[in-house]
N, C-alpha and C. Protein backbone atom coordinates (compact mmCIF):
# COMPACT_ATOMS: atom_id res chain seq x y z
N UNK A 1 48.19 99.66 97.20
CA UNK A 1 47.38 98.58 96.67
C UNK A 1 48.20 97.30 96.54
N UNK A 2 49.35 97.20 96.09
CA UNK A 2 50.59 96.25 96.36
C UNK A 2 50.43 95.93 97.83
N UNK A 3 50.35 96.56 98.61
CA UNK A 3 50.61 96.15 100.16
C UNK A 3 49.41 95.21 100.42
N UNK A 4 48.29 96.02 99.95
CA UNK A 4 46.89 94.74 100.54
C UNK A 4 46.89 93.62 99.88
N UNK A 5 47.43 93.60 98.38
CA UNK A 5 47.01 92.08 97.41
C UNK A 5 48.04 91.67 98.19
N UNK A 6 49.21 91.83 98.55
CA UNK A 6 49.67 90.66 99.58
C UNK A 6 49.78 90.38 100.83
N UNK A 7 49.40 91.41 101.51
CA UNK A 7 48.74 91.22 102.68
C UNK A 7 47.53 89.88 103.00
N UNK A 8 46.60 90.41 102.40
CA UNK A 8 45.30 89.74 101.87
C UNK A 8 45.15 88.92 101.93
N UNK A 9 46.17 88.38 100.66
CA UNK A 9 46.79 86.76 100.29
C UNK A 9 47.56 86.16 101.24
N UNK A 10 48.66 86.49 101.96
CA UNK A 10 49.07 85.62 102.69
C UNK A 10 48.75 85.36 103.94
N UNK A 11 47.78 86.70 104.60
CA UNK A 11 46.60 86.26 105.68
C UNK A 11 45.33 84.93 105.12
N UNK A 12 44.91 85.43 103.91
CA UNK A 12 43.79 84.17 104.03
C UNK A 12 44.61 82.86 103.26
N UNK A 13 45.42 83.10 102.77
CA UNK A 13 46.05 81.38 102.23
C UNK A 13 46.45 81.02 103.34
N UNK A 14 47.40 81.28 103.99
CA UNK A 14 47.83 80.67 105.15
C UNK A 14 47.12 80.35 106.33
N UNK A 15 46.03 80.66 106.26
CA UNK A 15 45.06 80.71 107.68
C UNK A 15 44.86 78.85 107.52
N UNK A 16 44.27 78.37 106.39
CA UNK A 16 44.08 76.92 106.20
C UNK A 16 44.92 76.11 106.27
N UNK A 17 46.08 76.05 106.11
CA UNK A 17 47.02 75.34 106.13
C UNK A 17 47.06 75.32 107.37
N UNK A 18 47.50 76.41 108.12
CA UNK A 18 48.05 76.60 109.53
C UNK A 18 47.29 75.88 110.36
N UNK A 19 45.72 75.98 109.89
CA UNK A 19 44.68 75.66 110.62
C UNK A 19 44.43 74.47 111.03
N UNK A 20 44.80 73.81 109.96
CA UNK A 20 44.80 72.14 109.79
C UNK A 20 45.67 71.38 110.23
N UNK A 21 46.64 71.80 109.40
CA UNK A 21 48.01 70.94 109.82
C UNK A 21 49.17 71.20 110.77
N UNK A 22 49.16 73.11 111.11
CA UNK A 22 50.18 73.02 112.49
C UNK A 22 49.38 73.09 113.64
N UNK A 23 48.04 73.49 113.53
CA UNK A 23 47.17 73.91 115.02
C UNK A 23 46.32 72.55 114.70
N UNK A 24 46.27 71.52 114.24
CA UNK A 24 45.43 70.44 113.91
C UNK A 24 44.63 70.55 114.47
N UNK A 25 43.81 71.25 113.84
CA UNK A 25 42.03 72.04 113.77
C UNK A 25 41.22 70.68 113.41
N UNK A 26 40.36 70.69 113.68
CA UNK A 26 38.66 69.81 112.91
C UNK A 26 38.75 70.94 111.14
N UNK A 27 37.98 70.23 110.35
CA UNK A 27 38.02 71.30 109.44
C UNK A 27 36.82 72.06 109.81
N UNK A 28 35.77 71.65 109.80
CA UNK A 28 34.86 72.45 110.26
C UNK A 28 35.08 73.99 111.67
N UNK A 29 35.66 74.05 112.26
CA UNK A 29 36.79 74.64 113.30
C UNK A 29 37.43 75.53 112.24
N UNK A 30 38.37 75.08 110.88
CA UNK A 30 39.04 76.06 110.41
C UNK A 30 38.31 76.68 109.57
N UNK A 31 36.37 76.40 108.87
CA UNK A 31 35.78 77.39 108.10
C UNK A 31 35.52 77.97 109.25
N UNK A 32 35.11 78.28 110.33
CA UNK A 32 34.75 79.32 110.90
C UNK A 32 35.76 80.14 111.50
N UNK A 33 36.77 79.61 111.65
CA UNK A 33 38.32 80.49 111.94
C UNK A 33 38.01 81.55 110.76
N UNK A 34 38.03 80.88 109.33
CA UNK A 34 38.33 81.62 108.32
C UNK A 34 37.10 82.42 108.06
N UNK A 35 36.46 82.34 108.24
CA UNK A 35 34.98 83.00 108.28
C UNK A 35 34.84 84.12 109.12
N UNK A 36 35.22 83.92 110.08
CA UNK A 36 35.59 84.74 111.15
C UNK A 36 36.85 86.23 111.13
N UNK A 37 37.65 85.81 110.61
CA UNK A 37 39.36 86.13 109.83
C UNK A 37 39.08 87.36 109.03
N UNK A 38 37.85 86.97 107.81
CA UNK A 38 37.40 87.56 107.03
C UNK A 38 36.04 87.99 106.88
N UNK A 39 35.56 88.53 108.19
CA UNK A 39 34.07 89.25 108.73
C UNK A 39 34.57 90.66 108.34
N UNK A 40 35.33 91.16 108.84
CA UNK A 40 36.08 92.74 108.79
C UNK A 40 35.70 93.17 107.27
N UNK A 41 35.78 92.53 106.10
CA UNK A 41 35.42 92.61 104.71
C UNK A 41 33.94 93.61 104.38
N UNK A 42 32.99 92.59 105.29
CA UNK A 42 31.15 92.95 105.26
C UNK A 42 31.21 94.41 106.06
N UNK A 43 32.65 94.96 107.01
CA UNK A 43 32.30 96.42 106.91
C UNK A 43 33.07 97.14 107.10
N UNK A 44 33.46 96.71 105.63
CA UNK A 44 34.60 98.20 104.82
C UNK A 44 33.93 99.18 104.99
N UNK A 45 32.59 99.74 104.36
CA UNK A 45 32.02 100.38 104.48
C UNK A 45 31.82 101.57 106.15
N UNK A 46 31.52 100.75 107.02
CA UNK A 46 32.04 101.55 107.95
C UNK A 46 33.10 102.35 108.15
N UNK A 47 34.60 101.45 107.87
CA UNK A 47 35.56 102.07 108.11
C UNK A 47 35.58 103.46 107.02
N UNK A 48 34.82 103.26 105.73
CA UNK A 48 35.00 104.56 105.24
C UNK A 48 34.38 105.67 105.96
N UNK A 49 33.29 105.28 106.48
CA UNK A 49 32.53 106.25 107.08
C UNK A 49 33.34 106.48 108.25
N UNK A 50 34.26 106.00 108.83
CA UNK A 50 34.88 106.54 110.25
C UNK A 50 35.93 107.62 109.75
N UNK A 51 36.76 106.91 108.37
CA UNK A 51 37.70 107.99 108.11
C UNK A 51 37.39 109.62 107.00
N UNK A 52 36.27 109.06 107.05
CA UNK A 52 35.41 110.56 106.37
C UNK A 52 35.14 111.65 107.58
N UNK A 53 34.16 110.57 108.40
CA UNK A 53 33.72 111.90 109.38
C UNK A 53 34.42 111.97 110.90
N UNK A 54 35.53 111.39 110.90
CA UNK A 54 36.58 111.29 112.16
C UNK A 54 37.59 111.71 111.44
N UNK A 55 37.82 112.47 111.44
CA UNK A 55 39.51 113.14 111.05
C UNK A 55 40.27 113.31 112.71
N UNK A 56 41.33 112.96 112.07
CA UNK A 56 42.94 112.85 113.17
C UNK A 56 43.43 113.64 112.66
N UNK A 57 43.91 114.84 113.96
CA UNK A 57 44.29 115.41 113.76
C UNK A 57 44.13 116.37 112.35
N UNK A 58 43.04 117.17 112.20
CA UNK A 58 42.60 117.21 111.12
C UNK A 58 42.60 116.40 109.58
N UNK A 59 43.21 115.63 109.57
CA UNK A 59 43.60 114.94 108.19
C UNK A 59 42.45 113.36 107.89
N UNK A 60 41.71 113.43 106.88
CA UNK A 60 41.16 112.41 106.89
C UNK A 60 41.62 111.37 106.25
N UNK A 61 42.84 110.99 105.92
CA UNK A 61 43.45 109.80 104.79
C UNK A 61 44.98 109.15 105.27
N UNK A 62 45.58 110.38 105.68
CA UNK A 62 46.96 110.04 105.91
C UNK A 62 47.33 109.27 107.27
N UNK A 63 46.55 110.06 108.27
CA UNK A 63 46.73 109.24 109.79
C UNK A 63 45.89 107.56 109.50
N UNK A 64 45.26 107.60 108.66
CA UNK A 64 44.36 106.03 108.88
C UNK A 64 45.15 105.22 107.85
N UNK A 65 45.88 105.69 106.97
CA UNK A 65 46.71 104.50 106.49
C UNK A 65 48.23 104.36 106.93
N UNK A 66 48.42 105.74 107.82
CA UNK A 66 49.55 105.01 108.94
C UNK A 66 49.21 103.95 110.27
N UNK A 67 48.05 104.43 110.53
CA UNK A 67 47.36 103.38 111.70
C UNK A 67 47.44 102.42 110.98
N UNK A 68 46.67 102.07 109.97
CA UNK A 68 46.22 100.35 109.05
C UNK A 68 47.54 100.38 108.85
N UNK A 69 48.41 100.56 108.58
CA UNK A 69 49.53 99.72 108.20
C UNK A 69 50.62 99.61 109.51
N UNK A 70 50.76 100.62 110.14
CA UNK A 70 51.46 100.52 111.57
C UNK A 70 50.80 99.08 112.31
N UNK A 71 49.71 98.83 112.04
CA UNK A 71 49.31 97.96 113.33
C UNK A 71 49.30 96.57 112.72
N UNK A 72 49.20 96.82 111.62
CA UNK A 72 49.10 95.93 110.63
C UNK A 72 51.08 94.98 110.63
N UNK A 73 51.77 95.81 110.55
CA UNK A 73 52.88 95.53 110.59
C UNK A 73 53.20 95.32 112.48
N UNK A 74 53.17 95.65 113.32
CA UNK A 74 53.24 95.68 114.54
C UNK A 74 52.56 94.01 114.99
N UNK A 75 51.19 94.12 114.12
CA UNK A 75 50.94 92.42 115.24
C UNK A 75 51.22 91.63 114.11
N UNK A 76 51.98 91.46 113.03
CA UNK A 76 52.45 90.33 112.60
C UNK A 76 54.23 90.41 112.89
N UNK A 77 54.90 91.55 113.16
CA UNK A 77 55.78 91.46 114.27
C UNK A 77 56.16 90.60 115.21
N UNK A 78 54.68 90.82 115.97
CA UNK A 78 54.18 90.26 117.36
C UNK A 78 54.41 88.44 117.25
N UNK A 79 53.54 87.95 115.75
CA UNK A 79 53.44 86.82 116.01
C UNK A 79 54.59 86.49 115.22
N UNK A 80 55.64 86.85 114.44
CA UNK A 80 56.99 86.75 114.14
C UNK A 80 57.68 86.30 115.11
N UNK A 81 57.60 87.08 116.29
CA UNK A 81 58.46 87.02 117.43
C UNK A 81 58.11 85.68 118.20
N UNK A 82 56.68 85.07 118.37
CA UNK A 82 56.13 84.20 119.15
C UNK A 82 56.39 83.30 118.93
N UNK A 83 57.45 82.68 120.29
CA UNK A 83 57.57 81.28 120.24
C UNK A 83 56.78 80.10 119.48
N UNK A 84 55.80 80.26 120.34
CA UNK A 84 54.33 79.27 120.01
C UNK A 84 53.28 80.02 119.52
N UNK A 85 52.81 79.70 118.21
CA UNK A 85 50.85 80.37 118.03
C UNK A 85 49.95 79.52 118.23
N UNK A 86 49.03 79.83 119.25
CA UNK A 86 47.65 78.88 119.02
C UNK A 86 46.76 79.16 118.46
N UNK A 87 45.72 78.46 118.00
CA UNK A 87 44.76 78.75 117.31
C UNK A 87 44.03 80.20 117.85
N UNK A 88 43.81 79.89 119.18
CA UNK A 88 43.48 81.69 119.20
C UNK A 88 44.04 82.76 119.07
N UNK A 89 45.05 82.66 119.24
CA UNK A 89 46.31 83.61 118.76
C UNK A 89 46.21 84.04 117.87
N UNK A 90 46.45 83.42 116.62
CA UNK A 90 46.12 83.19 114.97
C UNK A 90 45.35 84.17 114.98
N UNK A 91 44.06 83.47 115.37
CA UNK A 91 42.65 83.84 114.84
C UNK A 91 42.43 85.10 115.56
N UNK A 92 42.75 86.07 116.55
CA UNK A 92 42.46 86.94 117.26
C UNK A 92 43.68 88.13 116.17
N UNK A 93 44.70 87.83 115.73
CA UNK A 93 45.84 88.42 115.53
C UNK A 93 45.35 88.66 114.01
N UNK A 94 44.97 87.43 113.20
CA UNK A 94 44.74 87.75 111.72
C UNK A 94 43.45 88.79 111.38
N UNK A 95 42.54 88.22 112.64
CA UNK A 95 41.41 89.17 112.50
C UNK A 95 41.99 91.22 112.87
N UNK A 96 42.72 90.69 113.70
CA UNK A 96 42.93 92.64 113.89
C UNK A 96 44.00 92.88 112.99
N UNK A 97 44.32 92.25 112.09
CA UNK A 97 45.11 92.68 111.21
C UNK A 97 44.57 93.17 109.94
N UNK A 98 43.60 92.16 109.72
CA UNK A 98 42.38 92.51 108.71
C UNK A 98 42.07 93.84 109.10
N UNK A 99 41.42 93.97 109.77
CA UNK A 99 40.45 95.20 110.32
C UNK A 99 41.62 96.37 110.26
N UNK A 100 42.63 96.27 110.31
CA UNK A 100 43.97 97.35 110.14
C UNK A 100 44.32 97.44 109.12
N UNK A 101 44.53 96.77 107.96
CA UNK A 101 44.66 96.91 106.81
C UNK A 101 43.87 97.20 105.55
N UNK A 102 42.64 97.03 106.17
CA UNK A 102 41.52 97.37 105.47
C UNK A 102 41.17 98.96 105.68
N UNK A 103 41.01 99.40 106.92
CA UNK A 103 41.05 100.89 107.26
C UNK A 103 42.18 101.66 106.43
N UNK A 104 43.53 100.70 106.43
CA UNK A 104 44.24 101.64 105.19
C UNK A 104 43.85 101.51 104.01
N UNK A 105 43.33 100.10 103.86
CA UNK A 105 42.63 100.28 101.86
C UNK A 105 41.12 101.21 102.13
N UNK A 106 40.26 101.28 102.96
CA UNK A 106 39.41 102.44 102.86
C UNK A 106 40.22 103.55 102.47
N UNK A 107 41.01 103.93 103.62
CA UNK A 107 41.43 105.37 103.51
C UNK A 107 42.04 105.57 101.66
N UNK A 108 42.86 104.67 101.32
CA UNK A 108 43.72 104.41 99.93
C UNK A 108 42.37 104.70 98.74
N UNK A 109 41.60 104.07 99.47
CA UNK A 109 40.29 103.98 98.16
C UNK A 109 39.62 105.21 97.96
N UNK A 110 39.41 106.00 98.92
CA UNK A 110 38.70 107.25 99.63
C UNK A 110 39.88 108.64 98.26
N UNK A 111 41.09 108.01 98.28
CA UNK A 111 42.25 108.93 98.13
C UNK A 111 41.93 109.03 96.57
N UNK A 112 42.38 107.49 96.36
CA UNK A 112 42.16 107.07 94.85
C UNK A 112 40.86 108.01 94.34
N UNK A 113 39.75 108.14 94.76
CA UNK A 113 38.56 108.39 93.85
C UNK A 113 38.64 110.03 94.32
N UNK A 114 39.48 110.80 95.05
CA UNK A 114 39.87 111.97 94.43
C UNK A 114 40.99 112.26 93.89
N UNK A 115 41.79 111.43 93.28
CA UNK A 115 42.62 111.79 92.55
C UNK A 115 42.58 111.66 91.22
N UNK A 116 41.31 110.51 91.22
CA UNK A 116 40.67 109.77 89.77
C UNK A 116 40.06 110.90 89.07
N UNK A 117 39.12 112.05 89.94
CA UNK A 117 38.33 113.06 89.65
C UNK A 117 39.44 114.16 88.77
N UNK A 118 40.32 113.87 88.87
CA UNK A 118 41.22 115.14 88.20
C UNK A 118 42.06 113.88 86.95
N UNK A 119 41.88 113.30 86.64
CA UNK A 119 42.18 112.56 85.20
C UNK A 119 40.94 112.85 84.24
N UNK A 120 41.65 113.14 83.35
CA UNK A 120 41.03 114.19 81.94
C UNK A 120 40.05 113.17 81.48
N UNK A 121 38.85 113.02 81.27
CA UNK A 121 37.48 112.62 80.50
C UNK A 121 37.83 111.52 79.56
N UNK A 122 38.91 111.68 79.00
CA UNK A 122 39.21 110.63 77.77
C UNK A 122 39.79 109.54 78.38
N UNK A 123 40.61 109.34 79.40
CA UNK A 123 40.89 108.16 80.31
C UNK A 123 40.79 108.09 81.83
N UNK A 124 39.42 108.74 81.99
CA UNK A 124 39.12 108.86 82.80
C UNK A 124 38.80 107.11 83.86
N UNK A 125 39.28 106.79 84.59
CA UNK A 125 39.22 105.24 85.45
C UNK A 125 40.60 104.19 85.13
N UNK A 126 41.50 105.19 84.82
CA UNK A 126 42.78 104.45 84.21
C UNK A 126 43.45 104.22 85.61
N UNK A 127 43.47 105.31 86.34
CA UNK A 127 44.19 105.43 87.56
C UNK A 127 43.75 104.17 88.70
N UNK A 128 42.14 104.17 88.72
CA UNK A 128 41.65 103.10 89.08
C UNK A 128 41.85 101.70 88.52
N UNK A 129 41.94 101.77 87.57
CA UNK A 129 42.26 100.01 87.21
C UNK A 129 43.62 99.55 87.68
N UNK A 130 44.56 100.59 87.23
CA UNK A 130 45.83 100.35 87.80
C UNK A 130 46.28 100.00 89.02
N UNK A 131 45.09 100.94 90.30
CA UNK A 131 45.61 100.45 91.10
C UNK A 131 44.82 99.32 91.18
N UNK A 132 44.03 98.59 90.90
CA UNK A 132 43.01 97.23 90.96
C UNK A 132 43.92 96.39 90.24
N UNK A 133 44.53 96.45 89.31
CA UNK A 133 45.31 95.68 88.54
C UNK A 133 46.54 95.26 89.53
N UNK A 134 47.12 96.24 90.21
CA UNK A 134 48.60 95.98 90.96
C UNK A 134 48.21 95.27 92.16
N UNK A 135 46.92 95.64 92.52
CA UNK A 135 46.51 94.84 94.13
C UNK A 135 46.13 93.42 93.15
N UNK A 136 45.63 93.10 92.37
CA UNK A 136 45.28 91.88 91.64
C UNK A 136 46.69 90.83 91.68
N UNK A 137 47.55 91.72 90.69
CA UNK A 137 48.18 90.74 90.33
C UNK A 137 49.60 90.65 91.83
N UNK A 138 49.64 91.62 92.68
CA UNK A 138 50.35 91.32 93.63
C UNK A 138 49.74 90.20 94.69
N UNK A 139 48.15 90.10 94.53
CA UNK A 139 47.76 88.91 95.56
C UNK A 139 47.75 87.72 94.79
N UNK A 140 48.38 87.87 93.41
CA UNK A 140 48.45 86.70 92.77
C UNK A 140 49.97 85.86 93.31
N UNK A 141 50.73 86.80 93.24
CA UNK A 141 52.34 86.87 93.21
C UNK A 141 52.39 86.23 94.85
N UNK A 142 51.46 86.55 95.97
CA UNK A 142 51.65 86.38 97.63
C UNK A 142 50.93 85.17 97.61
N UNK A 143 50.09 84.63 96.94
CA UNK A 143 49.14 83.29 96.73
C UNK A 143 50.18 82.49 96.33
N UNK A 144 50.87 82.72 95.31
CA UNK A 144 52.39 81.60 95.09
C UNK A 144 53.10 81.53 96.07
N UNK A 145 53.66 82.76 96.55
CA UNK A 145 54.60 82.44 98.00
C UNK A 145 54.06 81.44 98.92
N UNK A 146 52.70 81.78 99.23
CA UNK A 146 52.31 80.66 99.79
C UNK A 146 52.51 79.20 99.14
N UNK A 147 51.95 79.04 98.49
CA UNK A 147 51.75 77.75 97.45
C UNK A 147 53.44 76.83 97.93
N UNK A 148 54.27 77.96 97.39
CA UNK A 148 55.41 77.09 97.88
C UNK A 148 56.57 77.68 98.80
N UNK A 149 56.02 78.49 99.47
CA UNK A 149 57.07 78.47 100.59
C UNK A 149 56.50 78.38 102.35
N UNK A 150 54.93 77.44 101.89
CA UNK A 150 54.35 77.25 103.28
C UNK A 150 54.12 75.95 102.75
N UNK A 151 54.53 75.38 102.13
CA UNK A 151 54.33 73.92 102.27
C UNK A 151 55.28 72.62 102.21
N UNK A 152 55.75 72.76 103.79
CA UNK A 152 57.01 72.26 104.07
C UNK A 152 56.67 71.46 105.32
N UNK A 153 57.72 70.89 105.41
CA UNK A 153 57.63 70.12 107.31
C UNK A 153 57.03 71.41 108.67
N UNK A 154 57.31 72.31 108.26
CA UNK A 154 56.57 73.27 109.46
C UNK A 154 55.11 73.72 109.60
N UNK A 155 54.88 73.04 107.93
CA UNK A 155 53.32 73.86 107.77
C UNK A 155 52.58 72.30 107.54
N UNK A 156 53.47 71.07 107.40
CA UNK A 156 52.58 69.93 107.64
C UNK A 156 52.53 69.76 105.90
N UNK A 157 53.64 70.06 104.97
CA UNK A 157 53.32 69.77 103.71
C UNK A 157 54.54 69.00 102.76
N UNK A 158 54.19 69.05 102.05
CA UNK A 158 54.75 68.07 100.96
C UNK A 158 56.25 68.19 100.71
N UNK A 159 56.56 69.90 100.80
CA UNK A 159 58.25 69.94 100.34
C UNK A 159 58.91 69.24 101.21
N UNK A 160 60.36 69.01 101.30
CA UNK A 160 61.11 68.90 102.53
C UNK A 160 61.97 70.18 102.82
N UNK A 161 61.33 71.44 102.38
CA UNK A 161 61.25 72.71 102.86
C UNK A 161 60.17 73.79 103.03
N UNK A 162 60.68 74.25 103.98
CA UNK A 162 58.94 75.13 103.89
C UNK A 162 58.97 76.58 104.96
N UNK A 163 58.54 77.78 105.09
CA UNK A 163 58.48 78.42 105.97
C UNK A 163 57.51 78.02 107.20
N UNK A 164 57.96 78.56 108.11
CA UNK A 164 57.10 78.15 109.25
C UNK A 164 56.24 79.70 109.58
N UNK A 165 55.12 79.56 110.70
CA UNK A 165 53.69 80.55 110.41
C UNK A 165 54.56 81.58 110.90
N UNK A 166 55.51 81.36 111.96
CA UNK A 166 55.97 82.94 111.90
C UNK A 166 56.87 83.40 111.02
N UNK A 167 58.13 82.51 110.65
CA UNK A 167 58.68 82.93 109.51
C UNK A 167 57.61 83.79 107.89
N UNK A 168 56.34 83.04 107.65
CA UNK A 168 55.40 83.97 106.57
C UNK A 168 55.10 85.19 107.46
N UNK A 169 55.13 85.15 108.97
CA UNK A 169 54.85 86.78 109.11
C UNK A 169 55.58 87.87 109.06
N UNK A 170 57.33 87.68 108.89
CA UNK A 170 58.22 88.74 108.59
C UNK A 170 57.73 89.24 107.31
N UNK A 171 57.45 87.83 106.34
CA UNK A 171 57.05 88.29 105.04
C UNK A 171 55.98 89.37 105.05
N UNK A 172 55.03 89.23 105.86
CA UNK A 172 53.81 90.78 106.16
C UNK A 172 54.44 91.69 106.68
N UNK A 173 55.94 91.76 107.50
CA UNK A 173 56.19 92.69 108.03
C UNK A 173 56.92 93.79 106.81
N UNK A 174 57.69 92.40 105.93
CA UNK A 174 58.56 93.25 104.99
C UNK A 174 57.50 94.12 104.08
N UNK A 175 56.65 93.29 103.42
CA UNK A 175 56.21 94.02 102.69
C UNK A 175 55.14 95.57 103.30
N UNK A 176 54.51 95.39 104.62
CA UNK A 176 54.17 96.26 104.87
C UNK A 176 55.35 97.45 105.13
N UNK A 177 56.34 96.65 105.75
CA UNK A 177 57.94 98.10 105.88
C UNK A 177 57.98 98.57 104.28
């Protein structure tokens, strides 16, 4: 749950910035980037239903949050490594990253609510808040990174330091490693 609140966060904070000021987008251009970025959301739901009734290799939880996070870590790798990102790049790369990291918070969520079932009646949803609480306040903690370590001469901002879009993607790589 740590892995998605900053995942999350530094996929959709950074999408606007990037959008505007290093790919100098129209804004109208960067709500539908971001709109787009964050479609994968409207069907979580599916992905639960794939990792319920598609089991790998018999297992329904463990292979789909090594996929969501393997691929998840693999194409922000990808755009780590990339010379140049263009706007479609971005937008093709953040979107399958979404859709990969979310299949691991299905699978995570799927896990959570049987493990919740075996916490004793008297605090029973403790396990759940906790992990809602740690994905909370970790996309709080990746929303600051952004705030100030993407707003520099590379991202088109105010510091006279700043990470540049692939330098924030090691940051997805670390935290997904």
């Amino acid at each position: 749950y740590a892995c998605v609140g900053v995942v999350s966060s530094l996929l959709t904070q950074a999408l606007l910035p990037y959008c505007l000021y290093v790919a100098h987008a129209e804004p109208n251009t960067c709500a539908t980037v971001s709109t787009f970025v964050n479609l994968p959301w409207g069907f979580k739901l599916v992905y639960g239903f794939i990792s319920d009734c598609v089991p790998i290799c018999g297992l329904h939880r463990k292979p789909y949050l090594a996929l969501g996070w393997g691929l998840t870590a693999l194409l922000a790798l990808l755009l780590a490594l990339a010379p140049r990102i263009s706007l479609p790049l971005a937008a093709s790369a953040f979107l399958a990253m979404t859709v990969a990291y979310l299949l691991a918070d299905c699978a995570a969520d799927a896990a959570l609510v049987r493990y919740s079932t075996a916490e004793p009646a008297a605090c029973r949803g403790t396990l759940l808040a906790t992990a809602y609480s740690i994905r909370f306040g970790c996309s709080v903690l990746a929303s600051a990174l952004v705030a100030f370590l993407f707003n520099g001469p590379p991202s088109g901002g105010d510091f006279g330091w700043g990470l540049s879009t692939q330098q924030l993607m090691w940051i997805v790589v670390l935290a997904v490693g």
